[in-house]
N, C-alpha and C. Protein backbone atom coordinates (compact mmCIF):
# COMPACT_ATOMS: atom_id res chain seq x y z
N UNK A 1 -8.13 40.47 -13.35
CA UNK A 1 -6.90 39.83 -12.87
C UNK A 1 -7.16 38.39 -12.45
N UNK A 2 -7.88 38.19 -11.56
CA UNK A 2 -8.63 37.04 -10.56
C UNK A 2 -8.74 35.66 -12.50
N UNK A 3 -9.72 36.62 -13.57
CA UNK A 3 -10.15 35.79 -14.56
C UNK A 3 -8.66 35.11 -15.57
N UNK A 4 -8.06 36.29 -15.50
CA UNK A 4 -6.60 36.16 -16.48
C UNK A 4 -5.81 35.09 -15.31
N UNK A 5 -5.77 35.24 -14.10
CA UNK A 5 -5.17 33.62 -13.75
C UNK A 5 -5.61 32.33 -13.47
N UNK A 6 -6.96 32.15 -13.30
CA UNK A 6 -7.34 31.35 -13.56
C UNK A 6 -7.60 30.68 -15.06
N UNK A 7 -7.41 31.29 -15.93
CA UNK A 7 -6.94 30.86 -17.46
C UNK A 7 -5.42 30.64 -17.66
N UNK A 8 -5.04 31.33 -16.87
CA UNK A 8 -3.38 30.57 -17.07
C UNK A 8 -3.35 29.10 -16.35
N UNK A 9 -3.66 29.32 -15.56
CA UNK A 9 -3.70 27.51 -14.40
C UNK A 9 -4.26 26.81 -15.75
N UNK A 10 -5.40 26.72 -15.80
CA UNK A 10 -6.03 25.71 -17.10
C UNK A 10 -5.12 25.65 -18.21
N UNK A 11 -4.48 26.87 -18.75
CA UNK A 11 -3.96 26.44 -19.75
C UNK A 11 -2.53 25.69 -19.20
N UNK A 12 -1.94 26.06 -18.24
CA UNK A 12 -1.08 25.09 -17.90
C UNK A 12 -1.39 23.53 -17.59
N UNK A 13 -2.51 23.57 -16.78
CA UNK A 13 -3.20 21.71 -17.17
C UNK A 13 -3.63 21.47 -18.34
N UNK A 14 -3.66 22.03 -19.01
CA UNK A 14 -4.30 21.45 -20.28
C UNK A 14 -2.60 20.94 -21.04
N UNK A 15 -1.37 21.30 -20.45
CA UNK A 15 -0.46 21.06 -20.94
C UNK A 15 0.11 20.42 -20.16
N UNK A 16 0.30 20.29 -18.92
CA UNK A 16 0.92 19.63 -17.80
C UNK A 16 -0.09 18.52 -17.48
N UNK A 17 -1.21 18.55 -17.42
CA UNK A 17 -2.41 17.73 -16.66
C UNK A 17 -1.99 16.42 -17.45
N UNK A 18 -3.31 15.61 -16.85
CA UNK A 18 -2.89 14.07 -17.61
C UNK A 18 -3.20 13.91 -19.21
N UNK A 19 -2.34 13.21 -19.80
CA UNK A 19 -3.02 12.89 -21.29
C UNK A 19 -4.02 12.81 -21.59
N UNK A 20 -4.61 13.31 -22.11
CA UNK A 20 -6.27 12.16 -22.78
C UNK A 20 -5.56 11.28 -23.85
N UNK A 21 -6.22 10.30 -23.45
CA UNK A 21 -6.30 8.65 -24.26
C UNK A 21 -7.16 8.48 -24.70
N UNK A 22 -6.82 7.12 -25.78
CA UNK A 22 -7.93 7.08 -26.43
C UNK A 22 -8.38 5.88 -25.41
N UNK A 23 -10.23 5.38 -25.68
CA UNK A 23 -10.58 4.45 -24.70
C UNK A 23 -10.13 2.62 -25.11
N UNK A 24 -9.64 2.87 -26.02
CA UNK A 24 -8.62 1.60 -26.48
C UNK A 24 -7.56 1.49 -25.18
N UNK A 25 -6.90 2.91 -25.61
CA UNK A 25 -5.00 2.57 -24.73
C UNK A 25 -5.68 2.46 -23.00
N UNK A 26 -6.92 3.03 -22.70
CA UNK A 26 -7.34 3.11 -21.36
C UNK A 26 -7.43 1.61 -21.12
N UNK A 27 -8.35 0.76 -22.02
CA UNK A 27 -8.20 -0.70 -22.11
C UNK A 27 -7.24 -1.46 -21.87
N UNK A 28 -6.28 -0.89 -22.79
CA UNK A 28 -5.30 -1.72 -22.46
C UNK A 28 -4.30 -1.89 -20.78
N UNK A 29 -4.13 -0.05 -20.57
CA UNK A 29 -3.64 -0.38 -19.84
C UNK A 29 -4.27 -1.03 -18.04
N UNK A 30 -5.91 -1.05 -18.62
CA UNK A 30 -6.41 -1.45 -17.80
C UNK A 30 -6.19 -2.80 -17.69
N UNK A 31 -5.99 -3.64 -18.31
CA UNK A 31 -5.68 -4.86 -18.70
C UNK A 31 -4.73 -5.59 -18.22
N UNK A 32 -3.35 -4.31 -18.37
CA UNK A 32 -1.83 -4.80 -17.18
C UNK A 32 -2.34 -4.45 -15.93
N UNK A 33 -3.42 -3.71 -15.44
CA UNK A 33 -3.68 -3.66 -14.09
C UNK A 33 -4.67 -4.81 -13.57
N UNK A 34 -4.91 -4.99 -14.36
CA UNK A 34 -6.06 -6.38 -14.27
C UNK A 34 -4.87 -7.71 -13.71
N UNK A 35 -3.99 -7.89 -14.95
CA UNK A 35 -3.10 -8.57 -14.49
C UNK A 35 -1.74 -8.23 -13.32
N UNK A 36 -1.71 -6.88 -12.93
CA UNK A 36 -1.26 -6.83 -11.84
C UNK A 36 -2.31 -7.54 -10.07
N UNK A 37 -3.44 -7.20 -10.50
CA UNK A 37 -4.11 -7.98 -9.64
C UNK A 37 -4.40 -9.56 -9.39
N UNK A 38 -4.53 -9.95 -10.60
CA UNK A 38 -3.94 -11.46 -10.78
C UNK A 38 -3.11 -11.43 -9.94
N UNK A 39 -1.72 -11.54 -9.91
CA UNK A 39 -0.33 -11.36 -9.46
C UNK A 39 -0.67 -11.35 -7.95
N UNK A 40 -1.47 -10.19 -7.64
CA UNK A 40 -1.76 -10.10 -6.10
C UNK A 40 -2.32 -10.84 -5.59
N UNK A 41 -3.48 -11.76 -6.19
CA UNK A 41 -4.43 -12.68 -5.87
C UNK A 41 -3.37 -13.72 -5.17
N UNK A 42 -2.63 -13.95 -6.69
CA UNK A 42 -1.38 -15.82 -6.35
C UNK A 42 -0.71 -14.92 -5.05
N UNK A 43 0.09 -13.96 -4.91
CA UNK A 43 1.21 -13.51 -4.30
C UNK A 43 0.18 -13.56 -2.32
N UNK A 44 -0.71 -13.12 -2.49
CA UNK A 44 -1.59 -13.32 -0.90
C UNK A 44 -2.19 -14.72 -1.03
N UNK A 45 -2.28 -15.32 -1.58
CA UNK A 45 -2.47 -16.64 -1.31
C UNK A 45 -1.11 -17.64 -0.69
N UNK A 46 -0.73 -17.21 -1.95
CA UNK A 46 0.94 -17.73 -1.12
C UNK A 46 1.18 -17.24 -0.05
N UNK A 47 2.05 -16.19 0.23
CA UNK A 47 2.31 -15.42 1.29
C UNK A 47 1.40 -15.89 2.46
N UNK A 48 0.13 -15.92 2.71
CA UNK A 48 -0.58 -16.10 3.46
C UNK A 48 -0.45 -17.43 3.88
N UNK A 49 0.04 -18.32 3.33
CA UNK A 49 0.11 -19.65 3.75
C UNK A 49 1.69 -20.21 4.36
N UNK A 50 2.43 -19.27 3.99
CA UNK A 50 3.93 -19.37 4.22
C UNK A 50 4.90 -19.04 4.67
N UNK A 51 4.40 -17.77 5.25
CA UNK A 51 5.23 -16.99 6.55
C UNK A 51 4.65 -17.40 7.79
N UNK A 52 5.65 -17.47 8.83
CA UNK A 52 5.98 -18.57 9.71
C UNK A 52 6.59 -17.78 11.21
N UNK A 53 6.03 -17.59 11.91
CA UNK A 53 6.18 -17.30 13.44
C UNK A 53 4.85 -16.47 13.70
N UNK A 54 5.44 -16.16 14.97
CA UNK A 54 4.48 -15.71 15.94
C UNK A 54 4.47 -13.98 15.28
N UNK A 55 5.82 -13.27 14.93
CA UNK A 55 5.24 -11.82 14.44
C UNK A 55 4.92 -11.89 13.12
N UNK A 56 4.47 -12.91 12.61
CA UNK A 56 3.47 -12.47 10.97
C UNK A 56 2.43 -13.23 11.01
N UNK A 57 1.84 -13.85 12.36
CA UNK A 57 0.18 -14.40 12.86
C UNK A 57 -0.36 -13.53 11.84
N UNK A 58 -0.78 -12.41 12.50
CA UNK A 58 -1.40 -11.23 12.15
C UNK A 58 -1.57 -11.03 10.53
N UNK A 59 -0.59 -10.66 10.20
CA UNK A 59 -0.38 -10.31 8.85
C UNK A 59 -0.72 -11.47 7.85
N UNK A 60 -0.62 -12.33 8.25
CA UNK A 60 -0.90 -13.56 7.48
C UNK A 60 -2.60 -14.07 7.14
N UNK A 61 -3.17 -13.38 8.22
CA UNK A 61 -4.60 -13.53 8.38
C UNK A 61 -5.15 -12.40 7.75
N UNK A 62 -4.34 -11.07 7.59
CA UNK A 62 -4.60 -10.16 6.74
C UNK A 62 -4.69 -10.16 5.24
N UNK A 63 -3.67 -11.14 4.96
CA UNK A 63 -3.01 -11.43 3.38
C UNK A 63 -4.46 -12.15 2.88
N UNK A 64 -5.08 -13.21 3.85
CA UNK A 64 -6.29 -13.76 3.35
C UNK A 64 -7.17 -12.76 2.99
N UNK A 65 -7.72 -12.10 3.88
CA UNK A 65 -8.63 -11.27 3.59
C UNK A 65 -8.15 -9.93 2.33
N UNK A 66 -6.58 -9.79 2.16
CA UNK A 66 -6.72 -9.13 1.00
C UNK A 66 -6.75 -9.99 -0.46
N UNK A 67 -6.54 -10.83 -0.52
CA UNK A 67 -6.83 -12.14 -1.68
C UNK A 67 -8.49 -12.05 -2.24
N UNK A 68 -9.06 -12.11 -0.89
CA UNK A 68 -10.76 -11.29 -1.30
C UNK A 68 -11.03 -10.51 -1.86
N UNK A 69 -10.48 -9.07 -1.09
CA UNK A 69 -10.46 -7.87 -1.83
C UNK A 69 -9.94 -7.86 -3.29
N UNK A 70 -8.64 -8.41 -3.47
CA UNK A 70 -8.18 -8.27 -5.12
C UNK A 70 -9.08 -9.49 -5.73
N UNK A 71 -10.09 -10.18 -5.42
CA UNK A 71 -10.68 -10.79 -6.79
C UNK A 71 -11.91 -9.88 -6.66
N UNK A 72 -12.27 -9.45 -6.05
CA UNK A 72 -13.46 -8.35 -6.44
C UNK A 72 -12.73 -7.21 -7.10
N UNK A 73 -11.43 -6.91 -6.84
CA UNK A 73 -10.71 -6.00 -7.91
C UNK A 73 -11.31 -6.09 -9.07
N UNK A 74 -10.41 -7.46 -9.38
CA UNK A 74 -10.58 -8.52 -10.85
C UNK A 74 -11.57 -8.42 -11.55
N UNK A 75 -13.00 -8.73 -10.47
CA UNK A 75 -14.09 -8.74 -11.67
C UNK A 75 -14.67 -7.22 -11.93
N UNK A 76 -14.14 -6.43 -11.19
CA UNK A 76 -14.74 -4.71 -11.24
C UNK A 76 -13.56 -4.60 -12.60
N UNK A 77 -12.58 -4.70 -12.41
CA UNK A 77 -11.67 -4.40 -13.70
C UNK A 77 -11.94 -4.91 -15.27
N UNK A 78 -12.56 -6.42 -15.15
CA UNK A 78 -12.68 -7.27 -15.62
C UNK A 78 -13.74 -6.62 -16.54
N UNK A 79 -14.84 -6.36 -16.00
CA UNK A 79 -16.23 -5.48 -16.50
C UNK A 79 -16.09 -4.12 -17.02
N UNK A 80 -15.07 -3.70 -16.33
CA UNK A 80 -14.45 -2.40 -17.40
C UNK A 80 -14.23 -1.98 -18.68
N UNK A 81 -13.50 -3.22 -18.42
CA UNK A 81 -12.39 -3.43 -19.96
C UNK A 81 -13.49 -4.00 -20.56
N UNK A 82 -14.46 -5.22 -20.55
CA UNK A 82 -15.39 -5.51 -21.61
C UNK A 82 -16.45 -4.37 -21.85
N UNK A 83 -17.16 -3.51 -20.51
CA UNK A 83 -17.21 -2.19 -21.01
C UNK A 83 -17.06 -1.25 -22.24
N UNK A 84 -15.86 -0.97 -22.29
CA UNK A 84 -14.47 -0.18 -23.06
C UNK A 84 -14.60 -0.97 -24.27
N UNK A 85 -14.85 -2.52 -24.40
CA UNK A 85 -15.08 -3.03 -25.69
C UNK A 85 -13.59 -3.74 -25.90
N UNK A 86 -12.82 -4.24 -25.14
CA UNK A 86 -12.33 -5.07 -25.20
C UNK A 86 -12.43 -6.32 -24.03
N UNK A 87 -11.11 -7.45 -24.63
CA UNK A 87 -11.29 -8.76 -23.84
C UNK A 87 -10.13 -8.60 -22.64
N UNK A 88 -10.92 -8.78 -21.71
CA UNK A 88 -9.96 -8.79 -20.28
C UNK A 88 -8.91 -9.77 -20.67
N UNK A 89 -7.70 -9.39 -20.06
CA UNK A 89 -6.41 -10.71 -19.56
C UNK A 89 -6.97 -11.94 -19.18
N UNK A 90 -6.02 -12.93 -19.45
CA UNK A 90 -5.80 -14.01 -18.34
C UNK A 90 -4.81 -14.61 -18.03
N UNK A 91 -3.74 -13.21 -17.71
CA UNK A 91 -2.43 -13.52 -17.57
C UNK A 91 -2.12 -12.66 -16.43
N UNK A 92 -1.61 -13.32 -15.56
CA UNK A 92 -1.11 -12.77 -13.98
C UNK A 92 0.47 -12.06 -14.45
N UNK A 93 1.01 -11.19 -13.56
CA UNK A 93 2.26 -10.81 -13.95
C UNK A 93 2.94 -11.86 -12.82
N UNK A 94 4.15 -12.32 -13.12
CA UNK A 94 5.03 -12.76 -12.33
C UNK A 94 5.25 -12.78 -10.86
N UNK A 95 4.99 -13.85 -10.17
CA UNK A 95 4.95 -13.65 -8.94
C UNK A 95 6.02 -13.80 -8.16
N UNK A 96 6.93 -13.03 -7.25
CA UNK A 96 8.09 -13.20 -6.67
C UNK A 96 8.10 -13.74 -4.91
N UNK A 97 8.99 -15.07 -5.25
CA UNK A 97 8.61 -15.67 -3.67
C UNK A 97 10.09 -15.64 -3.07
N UNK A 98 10.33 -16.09 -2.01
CA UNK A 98 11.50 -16.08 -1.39
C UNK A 98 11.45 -16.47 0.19
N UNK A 99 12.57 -16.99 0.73
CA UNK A 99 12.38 -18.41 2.34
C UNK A 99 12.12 -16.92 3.25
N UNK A 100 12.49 -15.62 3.01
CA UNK A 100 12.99 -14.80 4.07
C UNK A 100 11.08 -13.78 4.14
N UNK A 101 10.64 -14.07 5.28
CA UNK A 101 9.45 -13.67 5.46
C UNK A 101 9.79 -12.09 5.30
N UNK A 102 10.70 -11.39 5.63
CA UNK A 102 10.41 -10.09 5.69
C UNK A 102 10.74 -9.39 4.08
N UNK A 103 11.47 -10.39 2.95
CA UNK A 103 11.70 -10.14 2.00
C UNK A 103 10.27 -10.18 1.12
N UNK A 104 9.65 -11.05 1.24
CA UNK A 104 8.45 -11.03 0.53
C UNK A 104 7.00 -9.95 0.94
N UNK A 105 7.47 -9.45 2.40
CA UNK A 105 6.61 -8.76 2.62
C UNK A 105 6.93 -7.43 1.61
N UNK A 106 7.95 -7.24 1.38
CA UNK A 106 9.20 -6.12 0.75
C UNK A 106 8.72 -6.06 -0.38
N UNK A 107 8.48 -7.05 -1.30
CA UNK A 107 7.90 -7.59 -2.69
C UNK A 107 6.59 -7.46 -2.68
N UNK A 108 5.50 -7.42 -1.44
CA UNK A 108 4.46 -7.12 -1.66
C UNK A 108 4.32 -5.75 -1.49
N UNK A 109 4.80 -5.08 -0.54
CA UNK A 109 4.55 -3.77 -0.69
C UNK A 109 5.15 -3.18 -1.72
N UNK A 110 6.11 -3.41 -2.43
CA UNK A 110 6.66 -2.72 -3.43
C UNK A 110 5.43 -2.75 -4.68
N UNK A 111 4.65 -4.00 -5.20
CA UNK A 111 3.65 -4.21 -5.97
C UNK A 111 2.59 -3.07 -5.45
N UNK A 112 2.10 -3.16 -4.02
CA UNK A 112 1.08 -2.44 -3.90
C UNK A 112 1.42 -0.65 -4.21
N UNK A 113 2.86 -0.40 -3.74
CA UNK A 113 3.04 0.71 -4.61
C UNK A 113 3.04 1.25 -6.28
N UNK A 114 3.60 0.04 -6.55
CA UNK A 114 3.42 0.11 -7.98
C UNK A 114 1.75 0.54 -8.48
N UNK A 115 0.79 -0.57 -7.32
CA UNK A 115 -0.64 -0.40 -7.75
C UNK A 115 -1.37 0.65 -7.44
N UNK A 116 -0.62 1.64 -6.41
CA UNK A 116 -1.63 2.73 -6.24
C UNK A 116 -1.09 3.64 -7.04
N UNK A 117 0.18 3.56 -7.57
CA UNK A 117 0.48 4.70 -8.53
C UNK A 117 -0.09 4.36 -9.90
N UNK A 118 -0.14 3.79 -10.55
CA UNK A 118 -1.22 3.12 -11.31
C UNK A 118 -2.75 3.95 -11.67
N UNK A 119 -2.92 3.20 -10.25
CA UNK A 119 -4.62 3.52 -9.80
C UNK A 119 -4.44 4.87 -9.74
N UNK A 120 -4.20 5.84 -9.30
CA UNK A 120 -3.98 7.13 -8.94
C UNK A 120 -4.15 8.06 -10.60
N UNK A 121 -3.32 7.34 -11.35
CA UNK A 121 -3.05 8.15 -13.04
C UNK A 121 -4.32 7.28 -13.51
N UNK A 122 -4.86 6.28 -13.46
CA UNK A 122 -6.08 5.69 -14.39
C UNK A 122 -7.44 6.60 -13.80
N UNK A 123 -7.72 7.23 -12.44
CA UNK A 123 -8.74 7.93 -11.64
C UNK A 123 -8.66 8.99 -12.80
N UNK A 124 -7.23 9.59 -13.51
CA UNK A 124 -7.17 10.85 -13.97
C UNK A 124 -7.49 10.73 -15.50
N UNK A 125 -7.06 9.82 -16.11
CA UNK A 125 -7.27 9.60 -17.50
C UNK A 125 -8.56 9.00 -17.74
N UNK A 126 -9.23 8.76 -16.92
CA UNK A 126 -10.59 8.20 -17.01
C UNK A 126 -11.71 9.18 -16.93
N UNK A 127 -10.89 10.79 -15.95
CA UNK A 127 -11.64 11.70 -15.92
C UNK A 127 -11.47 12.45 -17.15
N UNK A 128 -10.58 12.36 -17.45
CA UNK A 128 -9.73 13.17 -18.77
C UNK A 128 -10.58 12.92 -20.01
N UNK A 129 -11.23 11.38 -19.85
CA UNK A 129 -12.07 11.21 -21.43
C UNK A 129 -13.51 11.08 -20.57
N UNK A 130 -14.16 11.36 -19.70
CA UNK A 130 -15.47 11.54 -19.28
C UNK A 130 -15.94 10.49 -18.87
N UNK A 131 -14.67 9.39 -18.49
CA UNK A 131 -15.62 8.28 -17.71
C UNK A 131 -15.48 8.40 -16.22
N UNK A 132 -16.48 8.73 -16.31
CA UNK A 132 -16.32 9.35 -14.56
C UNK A 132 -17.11 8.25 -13.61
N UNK A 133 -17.65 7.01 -13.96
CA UNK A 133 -18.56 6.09 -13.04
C UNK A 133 -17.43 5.30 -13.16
N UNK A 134 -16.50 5.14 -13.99
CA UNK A 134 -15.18 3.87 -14.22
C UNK A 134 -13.88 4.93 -13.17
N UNK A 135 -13.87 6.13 -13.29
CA UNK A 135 -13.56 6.60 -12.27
C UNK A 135 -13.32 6.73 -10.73
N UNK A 136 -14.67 6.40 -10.94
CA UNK A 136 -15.37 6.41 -9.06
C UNK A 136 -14.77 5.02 -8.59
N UNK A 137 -15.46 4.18 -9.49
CA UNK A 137 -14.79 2.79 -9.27
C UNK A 137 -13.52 2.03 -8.99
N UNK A 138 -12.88 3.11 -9.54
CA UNK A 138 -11.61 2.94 -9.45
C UNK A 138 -10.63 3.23 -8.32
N UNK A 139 -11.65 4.54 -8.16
CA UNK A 139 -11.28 5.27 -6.75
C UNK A 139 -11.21 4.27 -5.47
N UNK A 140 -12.77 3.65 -5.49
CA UNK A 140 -12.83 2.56 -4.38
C UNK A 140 -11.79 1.70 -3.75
N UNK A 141 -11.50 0.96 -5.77
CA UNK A 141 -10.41 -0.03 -5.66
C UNK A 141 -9.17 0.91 -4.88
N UNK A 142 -9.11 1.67 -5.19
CA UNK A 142 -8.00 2.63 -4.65
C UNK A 142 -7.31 2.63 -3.36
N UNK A 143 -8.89 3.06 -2.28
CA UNK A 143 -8.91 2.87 -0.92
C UNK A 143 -8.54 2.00 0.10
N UNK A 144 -9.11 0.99 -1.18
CA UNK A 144 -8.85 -0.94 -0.70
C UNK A 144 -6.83 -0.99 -0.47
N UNK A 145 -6.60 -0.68 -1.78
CA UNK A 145 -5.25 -1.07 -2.18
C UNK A 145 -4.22 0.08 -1.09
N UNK A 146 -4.89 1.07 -0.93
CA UNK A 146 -4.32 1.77 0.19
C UNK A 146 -3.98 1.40 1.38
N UNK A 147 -5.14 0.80 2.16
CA UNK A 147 -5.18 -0.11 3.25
C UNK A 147 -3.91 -1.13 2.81
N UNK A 148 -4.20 -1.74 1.95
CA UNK A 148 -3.24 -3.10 1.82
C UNK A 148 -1.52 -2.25 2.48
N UNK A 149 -1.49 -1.36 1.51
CA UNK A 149 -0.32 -0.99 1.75
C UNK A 149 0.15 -0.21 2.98
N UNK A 150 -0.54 -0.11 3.94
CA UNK A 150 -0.43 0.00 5.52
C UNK A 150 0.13 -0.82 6.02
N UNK A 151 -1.11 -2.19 5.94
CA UNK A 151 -1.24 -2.91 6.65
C UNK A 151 0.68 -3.62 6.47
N UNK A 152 0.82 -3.85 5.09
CA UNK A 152 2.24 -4.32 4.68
C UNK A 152 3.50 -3.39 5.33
N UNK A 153 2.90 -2.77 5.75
CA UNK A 153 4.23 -1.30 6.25
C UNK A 153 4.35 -1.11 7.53
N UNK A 154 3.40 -1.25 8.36
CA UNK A 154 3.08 -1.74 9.78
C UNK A 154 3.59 -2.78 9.64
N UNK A 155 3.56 -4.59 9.16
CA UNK A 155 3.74 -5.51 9.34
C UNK A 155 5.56 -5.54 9.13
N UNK A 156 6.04 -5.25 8.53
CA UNK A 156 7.75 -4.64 7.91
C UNK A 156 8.02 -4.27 9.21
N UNK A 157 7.29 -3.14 9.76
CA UNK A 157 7.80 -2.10 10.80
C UNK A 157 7.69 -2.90 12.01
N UNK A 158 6.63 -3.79 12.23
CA UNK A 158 6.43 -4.49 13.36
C UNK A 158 7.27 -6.04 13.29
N UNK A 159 7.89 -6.05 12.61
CA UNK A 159 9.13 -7.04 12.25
C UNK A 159 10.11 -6.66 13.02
N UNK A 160 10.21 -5.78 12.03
CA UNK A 160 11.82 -4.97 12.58
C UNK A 160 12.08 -4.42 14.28
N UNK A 161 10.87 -4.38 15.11
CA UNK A 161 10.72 -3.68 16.38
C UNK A 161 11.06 -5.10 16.88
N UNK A 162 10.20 -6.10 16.63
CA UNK A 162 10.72 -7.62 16.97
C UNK A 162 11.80 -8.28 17.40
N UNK A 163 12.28 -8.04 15.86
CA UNK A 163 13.87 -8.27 16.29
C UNK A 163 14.33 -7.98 17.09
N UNK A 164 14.36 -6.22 16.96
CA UNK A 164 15.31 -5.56 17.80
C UNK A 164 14.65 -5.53 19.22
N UNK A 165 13.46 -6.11 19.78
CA UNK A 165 13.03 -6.67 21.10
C UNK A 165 13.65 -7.73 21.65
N UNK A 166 13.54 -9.09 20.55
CA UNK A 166 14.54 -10.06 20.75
C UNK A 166 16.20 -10.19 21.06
N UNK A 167 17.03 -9.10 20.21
CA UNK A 167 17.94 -8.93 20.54
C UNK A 167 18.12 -8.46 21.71
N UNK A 168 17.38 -7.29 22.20
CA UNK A 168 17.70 -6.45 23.60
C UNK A 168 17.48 -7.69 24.76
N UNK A 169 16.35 -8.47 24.46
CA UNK A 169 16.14 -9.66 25.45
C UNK A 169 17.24 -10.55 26.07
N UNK A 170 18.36 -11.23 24.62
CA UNK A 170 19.15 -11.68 24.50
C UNK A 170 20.53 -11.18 25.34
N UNK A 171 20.51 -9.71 25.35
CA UNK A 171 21.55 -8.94 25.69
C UNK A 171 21.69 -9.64 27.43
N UNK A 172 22.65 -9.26 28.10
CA UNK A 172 22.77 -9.75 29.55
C UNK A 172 22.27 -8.51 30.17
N UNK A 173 21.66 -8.54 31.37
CA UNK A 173 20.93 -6.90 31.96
C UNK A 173 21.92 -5.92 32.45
N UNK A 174 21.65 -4.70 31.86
CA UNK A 174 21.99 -3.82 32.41
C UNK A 174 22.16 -3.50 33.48
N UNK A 175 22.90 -2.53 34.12
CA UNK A 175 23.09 -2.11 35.78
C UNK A 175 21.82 -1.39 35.79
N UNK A 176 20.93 -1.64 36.61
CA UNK A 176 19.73 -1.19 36.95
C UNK A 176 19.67 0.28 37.84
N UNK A 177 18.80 1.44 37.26
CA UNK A 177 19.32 2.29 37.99
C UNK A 177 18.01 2.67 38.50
N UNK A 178 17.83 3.81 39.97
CA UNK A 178 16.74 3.61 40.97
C UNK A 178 15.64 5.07 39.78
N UNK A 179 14.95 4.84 39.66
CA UNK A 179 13.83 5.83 39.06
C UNK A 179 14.00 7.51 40.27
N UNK A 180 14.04 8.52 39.83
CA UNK A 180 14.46 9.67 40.22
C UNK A 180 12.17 10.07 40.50
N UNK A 181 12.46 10.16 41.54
CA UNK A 181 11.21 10.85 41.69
C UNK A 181 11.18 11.89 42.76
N UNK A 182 9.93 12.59 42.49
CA UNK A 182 10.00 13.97 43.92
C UNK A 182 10.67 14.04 44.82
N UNK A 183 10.06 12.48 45.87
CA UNK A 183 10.13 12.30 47.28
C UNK A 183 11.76 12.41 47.62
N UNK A 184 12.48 11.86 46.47
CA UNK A 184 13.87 11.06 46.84
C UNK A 184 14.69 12.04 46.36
N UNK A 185 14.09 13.13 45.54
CA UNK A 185 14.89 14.18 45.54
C UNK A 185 14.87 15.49 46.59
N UNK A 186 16.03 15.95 46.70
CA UNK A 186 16.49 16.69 47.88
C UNK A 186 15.98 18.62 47.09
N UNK A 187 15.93 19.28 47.75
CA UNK A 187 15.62 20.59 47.22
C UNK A 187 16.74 21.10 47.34
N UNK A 188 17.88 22.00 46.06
CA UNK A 188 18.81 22.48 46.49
C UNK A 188 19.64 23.17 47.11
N UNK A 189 18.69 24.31 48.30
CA UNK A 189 18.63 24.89 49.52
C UNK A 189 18.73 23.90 50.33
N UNK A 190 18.26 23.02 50.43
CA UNK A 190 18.36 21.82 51.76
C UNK A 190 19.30 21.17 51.58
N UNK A 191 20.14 20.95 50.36
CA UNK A 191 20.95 19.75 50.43
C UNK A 191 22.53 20.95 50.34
N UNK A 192 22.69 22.40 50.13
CA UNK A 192 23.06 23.19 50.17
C UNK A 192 23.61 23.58 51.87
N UNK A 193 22.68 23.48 52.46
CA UNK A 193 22.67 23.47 53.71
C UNK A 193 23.30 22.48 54.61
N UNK A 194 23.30 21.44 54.40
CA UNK A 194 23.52 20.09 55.45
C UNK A 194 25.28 20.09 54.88
């Protein structure tokens, strides 16, 4: 019993699981990920130089240090694909800018999603044809690009708390009311009584 379902699972991945590719189309599409990292390189360089107050300090000093991380992407990808036996990109995908700091953070995290879903199906099709050291590697990049997309989701989230700090600031104060503690409360036998 135990043997007859564990041959059904397999044969259902072997039909559901990821494609096997050939190590051409792996190339290639390693290639738009190559140039999705491009993209990330310009997009944290920019970004990093161009958002403007006191709640994207932080994040802005982050964007540098991920600009690092994606050119060591680059040349790990880069070595892949000549690997695999083809010629890496040298074409970035389109970079999207805009005046509104929390819009571009929006545009970066949306990319970094794009990139871990990506990364996530190339870990599988790479296992799928037995490259399992272009695998691992990939995995790494993975971890990296994971982080990124925290850090961008915290920074969104720690926007938005901002604001709505600033606004409450703005507001005129509330009627202030006295904090309820032990001492000042009465026991309801005693106050029953009087």
């Amino acid at each position: 019993m135990n043997g007859f379902r564990l041959m059904r699972v397999s044969t259902l991945f072997q039909y559901f699981g990821p494609k096997q590719i050939s190590r051409d189309r792996l190339a290639e599409m390693l290639n738009e990920d190559l140039a999705r990292e491009y993209q990330a390189i310009i997009t944290y360089v920019v970004y990093s130089q161009v958002l403007k107050g006191a709640e994207y300090m932080n994040i802005a000093d982050q964007l540098e240090t991920h600009a690092q991380q994606e050119l060591q992407h680059t040349l790990i990808i880069s070595r892949q694909i000549d690997y695999l036996g083809k010629m890496p990109t040298v074409t970035p995908r389109p970079v999207k800018v805009s005046d509104d700091p929390k819009e571009m953070l929006k545009f970066d995290l949306d990319n970094e999603n794009e990139t871990v879903r990506n990364y996530r199906e190339r870990v599988r099709q790479c296992e799928a044809i037995g490259e399992f050291v272009l695998a691992e590697q990939i995995r790494q990049i993975l971890i990296q690009e994971q982080d990124h997309q925290i850090d961008l989701a915290a920074a969104l989230k720690a926007s938005r708390f901002q604001k709505f700090d600033s606004e409450l600031s703005a507001r005129p104060a509330a009627r202030s009311f006295r904090p309820i503690t032990s001492a000042s409360r009465r026991p309801r036998s005693a106050a029953a009584g009087s």
